[in-house]
Protein backbone atom coordinates (compact mmCIF):
# COMPACT_ATOMS: atom_id res chain seq x y z
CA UNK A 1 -120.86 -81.16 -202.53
CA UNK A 2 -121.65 -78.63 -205.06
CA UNK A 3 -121.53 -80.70 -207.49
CA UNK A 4 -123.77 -83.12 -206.04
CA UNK A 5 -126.49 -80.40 -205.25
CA UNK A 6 -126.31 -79.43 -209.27
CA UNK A 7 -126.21 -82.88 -210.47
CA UNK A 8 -129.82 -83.56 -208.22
CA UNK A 9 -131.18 -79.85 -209.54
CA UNK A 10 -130.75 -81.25 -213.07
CA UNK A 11 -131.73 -84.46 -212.47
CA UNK A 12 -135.28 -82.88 -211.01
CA UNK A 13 -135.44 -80.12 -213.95
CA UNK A 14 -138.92 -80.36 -214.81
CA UNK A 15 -138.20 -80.31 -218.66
CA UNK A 16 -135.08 -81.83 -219.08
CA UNK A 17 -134.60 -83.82 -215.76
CA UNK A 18 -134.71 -87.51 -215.29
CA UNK A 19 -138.33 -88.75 -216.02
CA UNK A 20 -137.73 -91.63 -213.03
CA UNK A 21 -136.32 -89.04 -210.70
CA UNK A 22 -138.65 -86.32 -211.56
CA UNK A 23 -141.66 -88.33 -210.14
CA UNK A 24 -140.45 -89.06 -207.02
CA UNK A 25 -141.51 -87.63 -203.39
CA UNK A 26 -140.71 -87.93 -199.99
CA UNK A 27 -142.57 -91.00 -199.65
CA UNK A 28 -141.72 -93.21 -202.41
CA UNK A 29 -137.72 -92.37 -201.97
CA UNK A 30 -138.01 -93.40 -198.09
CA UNK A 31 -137.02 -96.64 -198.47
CA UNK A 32 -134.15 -96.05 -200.93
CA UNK A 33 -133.36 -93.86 -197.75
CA UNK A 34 -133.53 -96.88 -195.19
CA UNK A 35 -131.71 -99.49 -197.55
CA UNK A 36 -128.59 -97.09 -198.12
CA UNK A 37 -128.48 -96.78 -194.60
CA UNK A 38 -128.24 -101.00 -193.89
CA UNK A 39 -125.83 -100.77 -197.18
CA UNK A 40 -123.89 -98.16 -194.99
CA UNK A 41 -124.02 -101.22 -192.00
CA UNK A 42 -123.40 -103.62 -193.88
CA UNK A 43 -120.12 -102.32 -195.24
CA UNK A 44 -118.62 -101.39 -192.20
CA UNK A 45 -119.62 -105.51 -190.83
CA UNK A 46 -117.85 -106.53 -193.75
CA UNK A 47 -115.00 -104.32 -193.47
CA UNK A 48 -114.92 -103.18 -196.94
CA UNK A 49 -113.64 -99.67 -196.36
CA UNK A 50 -113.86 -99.12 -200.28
CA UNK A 51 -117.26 -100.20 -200.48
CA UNK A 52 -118.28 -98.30 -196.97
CA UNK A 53 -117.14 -95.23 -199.40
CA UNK A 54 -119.44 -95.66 -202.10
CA UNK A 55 -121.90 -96.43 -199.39
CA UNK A 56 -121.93 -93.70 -197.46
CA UNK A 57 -122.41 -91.75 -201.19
CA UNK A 58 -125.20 -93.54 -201.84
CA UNK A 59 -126.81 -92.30 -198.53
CA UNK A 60 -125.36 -88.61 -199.16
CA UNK A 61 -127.54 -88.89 -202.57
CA UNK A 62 -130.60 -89.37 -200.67
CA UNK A 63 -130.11 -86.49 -198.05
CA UNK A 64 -129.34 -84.06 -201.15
CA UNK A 65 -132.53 -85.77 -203.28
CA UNK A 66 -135.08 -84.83 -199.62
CA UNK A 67 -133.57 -81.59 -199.70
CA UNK A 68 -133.69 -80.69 -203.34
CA UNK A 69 -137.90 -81.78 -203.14
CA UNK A 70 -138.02 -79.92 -200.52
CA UNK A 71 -136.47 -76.59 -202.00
CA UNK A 72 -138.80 -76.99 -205.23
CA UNK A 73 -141.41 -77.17 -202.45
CA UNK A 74 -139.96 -73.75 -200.55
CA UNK A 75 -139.62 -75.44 -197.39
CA UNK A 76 -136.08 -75.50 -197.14
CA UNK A 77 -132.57 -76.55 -199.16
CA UNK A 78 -129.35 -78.45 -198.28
CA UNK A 79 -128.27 -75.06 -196.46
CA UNK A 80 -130.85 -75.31 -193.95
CA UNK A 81 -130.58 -79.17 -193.30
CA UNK A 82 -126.58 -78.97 -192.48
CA UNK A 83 -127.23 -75.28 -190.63
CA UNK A 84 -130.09 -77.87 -188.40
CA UNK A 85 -127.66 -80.57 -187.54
CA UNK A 86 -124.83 -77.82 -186.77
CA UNK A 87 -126.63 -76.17 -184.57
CA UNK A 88 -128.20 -79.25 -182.77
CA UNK A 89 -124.66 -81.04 -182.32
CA UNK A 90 -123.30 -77.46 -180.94
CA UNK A 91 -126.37 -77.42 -178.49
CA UNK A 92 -126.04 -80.95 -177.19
CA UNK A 93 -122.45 -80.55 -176.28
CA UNK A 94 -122.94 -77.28 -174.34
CA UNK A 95 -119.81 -78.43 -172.44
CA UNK A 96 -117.55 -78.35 -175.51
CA UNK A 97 -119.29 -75.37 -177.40
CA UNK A 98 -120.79 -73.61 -174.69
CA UNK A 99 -120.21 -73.24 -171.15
CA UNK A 100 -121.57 -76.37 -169.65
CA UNK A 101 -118.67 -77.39 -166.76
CA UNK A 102 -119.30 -80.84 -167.02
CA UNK A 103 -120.38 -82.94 -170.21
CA UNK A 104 -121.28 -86.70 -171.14
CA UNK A 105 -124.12 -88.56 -172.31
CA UNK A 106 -126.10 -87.54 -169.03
CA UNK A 107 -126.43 -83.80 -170.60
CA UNK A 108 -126.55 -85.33 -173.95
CA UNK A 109 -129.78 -86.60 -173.27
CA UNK A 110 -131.10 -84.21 -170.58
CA UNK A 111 -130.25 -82.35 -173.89
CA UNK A 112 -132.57 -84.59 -175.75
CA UNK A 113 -135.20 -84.36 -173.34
CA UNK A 114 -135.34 -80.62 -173.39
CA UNK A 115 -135.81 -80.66 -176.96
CA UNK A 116 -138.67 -83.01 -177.40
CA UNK A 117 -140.34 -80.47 -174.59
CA UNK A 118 -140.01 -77.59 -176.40
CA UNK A 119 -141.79 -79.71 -179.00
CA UNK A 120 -144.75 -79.82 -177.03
CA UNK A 121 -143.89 -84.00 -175.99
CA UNK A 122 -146.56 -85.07 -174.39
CA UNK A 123 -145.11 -88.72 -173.19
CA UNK A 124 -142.02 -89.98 -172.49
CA UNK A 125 -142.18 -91.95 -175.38
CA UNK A 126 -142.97 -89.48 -178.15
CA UNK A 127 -140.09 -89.12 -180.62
CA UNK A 128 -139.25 -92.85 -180.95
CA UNK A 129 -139.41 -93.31 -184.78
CA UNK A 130 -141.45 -95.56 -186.27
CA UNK A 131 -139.97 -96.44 -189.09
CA UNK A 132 -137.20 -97.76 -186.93
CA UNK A 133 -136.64 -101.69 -186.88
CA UNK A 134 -139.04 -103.43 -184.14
CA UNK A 135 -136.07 -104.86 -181.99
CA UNK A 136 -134.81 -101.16 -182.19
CA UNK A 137 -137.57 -99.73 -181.34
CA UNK A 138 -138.49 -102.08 -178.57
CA UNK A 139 -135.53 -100.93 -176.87
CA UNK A 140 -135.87 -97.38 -177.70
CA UNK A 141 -138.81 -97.01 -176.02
CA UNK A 142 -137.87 -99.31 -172.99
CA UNK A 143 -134.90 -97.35 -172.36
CA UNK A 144 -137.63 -93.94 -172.30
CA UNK A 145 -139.91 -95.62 -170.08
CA UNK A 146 -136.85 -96.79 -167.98
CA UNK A 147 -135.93 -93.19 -166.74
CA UNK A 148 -139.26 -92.32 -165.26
CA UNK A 149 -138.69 -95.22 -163.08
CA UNK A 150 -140.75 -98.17 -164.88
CA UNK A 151 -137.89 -100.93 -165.36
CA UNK A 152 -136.85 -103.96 -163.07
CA UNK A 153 -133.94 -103.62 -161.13
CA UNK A 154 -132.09 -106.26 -162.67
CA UNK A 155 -132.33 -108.86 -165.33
CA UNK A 156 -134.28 -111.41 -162.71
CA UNK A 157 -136.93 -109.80 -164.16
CA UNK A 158 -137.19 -109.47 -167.82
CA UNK A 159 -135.65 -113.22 -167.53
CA UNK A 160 -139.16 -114.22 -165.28
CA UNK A 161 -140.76 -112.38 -167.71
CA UNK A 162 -139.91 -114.12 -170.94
CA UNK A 163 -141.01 -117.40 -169.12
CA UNK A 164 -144.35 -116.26 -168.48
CA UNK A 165 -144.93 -114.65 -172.15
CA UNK A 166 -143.90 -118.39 -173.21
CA UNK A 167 -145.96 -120.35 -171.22
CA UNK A 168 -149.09 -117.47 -172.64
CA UNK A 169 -147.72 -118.56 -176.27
CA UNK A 170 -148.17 -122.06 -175.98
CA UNK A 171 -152.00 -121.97 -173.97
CA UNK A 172 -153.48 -119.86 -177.18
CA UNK A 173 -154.90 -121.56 -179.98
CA UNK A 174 -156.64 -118.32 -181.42
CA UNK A 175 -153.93 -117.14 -184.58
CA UNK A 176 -154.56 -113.79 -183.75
CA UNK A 177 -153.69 -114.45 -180.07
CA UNK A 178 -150.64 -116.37 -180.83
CA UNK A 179 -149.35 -113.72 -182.93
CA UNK A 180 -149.83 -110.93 -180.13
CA UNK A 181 -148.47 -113.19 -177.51
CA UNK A 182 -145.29 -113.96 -179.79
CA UNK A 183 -145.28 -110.31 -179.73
CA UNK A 184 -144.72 -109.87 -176.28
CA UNK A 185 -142.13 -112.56 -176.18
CA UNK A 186 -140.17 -110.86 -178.43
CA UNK A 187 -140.54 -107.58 -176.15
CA UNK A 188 -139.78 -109.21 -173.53
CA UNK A 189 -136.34 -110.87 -175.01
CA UNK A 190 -135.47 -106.90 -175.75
CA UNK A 191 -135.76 -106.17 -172.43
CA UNK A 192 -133.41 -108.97 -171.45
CA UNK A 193 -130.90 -107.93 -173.79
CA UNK A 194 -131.11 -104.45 -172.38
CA UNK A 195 -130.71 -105.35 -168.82
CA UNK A 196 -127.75 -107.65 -170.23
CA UNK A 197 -126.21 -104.65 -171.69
CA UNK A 198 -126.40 -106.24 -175.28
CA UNK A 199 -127.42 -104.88 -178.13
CA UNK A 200 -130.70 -107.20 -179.42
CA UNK A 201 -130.59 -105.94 -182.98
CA UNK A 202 -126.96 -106.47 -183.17
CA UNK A 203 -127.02 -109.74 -181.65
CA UNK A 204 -129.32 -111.14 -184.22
CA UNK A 205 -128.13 -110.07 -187.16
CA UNK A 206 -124.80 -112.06 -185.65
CA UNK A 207 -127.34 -115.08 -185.13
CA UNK A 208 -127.99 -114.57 -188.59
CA UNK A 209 -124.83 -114.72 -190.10
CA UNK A 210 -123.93 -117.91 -188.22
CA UNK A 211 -127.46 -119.88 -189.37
CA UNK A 212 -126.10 -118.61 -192.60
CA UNK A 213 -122.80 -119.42 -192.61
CA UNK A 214 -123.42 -122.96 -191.05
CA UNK A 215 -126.56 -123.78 -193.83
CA UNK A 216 -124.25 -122.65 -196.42
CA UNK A 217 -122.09 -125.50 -195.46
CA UNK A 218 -124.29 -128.06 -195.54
CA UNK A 219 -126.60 -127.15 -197.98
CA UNK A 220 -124.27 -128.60 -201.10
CA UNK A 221 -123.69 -131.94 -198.94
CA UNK A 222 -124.60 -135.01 -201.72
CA UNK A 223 -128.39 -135.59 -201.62
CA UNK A 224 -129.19 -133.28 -198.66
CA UNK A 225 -132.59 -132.27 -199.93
CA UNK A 226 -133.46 -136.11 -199.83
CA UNK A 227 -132.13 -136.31 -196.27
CA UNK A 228 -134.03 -136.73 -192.89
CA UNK A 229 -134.07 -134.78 -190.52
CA UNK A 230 -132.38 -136.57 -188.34
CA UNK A 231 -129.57 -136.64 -190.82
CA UNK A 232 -129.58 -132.89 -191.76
CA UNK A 233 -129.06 -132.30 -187.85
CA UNK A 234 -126.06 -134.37 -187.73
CA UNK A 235 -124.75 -132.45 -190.76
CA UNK A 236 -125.91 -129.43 -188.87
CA UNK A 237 -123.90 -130.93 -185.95
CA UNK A 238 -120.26 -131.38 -187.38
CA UNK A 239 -120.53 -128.00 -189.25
CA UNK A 240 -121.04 -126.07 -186.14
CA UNK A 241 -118.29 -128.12 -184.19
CA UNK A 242 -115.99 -127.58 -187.28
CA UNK A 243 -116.81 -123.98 -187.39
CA UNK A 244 -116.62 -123.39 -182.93
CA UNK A 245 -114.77 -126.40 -181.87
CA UNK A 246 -117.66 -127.32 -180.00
CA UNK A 247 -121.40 -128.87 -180.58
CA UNK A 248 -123.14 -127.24 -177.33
């Protein structure tokens, strides 16, 4: 970790540094910081334990190249930002490092919910990243409002819900309409999902890989471009019962 730590100090040395990585800030390095993250994911899906490795190096990098701009800045170094996430884990699990009788996720996020408090929260809802991806956040903040008691009691509702949000989709003809309306059909399938105890990001990035898979196999058929579309459904047919066993 030393190592690392030096290797990013030179790299940012103002006169013999790295002219590409002494130009960078906070905000232009961001979303270096979110793609080594879905690299991170997308390793661990793939079960590449070699490449989850390099991976999770690739995100370390990132952590030590905030922390460095932020030490040349004298707002804190790498010291601070693993002190910060020692003493937050040690404070959210009072009942293994303190003297909490009883643990779980309960005080976990009772935990949680003290902290944003102290922070001066003034909703329920404050905390919930942005930058997070919209099915993520969806849920996020459907799971906040949830525990002050706004959620139906069951999926009946989200399920009603998504029915009403289409039939709102397809009376708008206004594109700016449409768009919020698909909006709140795509809230409303969160919400669903939730209530179904399924994860909605998860779920379609497995949606994905199976349009993906199941194009990829049809894709190279002789003259599929030229095809109907008629045809390219039938193609689309007998990959997905060759690939499931089944066409429904």
């Amino acid at each position: 970790m030393d190592r690392l730590v030096d290797i990013m100090r030179r790299l940012r040395d103002p006169v013999t540094g790295c002219e590409w990585d002494m130009v960078q800030t906070f905000a232009t390095i961001a979303p270096y910081t979110i793609e080594e993250a879905y690299e991170v994911a997308d390793a661990i899906e793939r079960g590449d334990m070699a490449d989850l490795k390099d991976e999770l190096g690739d995100l370390l990098l990132q952590v030590v190249f905030h922390s460095r701009m932020a030490e040349e800045a004298g707002l804190f170094d790498i010291g601070n930002v693993a002190d910060a996430i020692s003493d937050k884990m040690e404070r959210r699990h009072p009942h293994i490092f303190g003297d909490a009788p009883n643990g779980g996720h309960h005080l976990w996020e009772q935990v949680k919910a003290d902290e944003r408090a102290s922070k001066g929260a003034q909703s329920a809802l404050d905390g919930v990243a942005i930058g997070l991806p919209a099915l993520m956040r969806a849920e996020k903040l459907q799971k906040r409002a949830a525990r002050t008691g706004f959620d139906w009691p069951d999926p009946s509702g989200p399920r009603a819900k998504i029915v009403e949000e289409l039939e709102e989709l397809d009376a708008e003809q206004d594109r700016e309409r449409q768009e919020e309306e698909l909006g709140d059909l795509l809230f409303a399938v969160v919400n669903l999902a939730r209530h179904l105890k399924i994860d909605a990001e998860e779920a379609l990035r497995k949606a994905n890989r199976k349009f993906e898979c199941r194009f990829r196999a049809i894709e190279n058929e002789p003259g599929f471009s030229s095809l109907d579309l008629d045809a390219k459904e039938e193609l689309w047919r007998r990959a997905k019962l060759d690939q499931t066993g089944s066409v429904d």
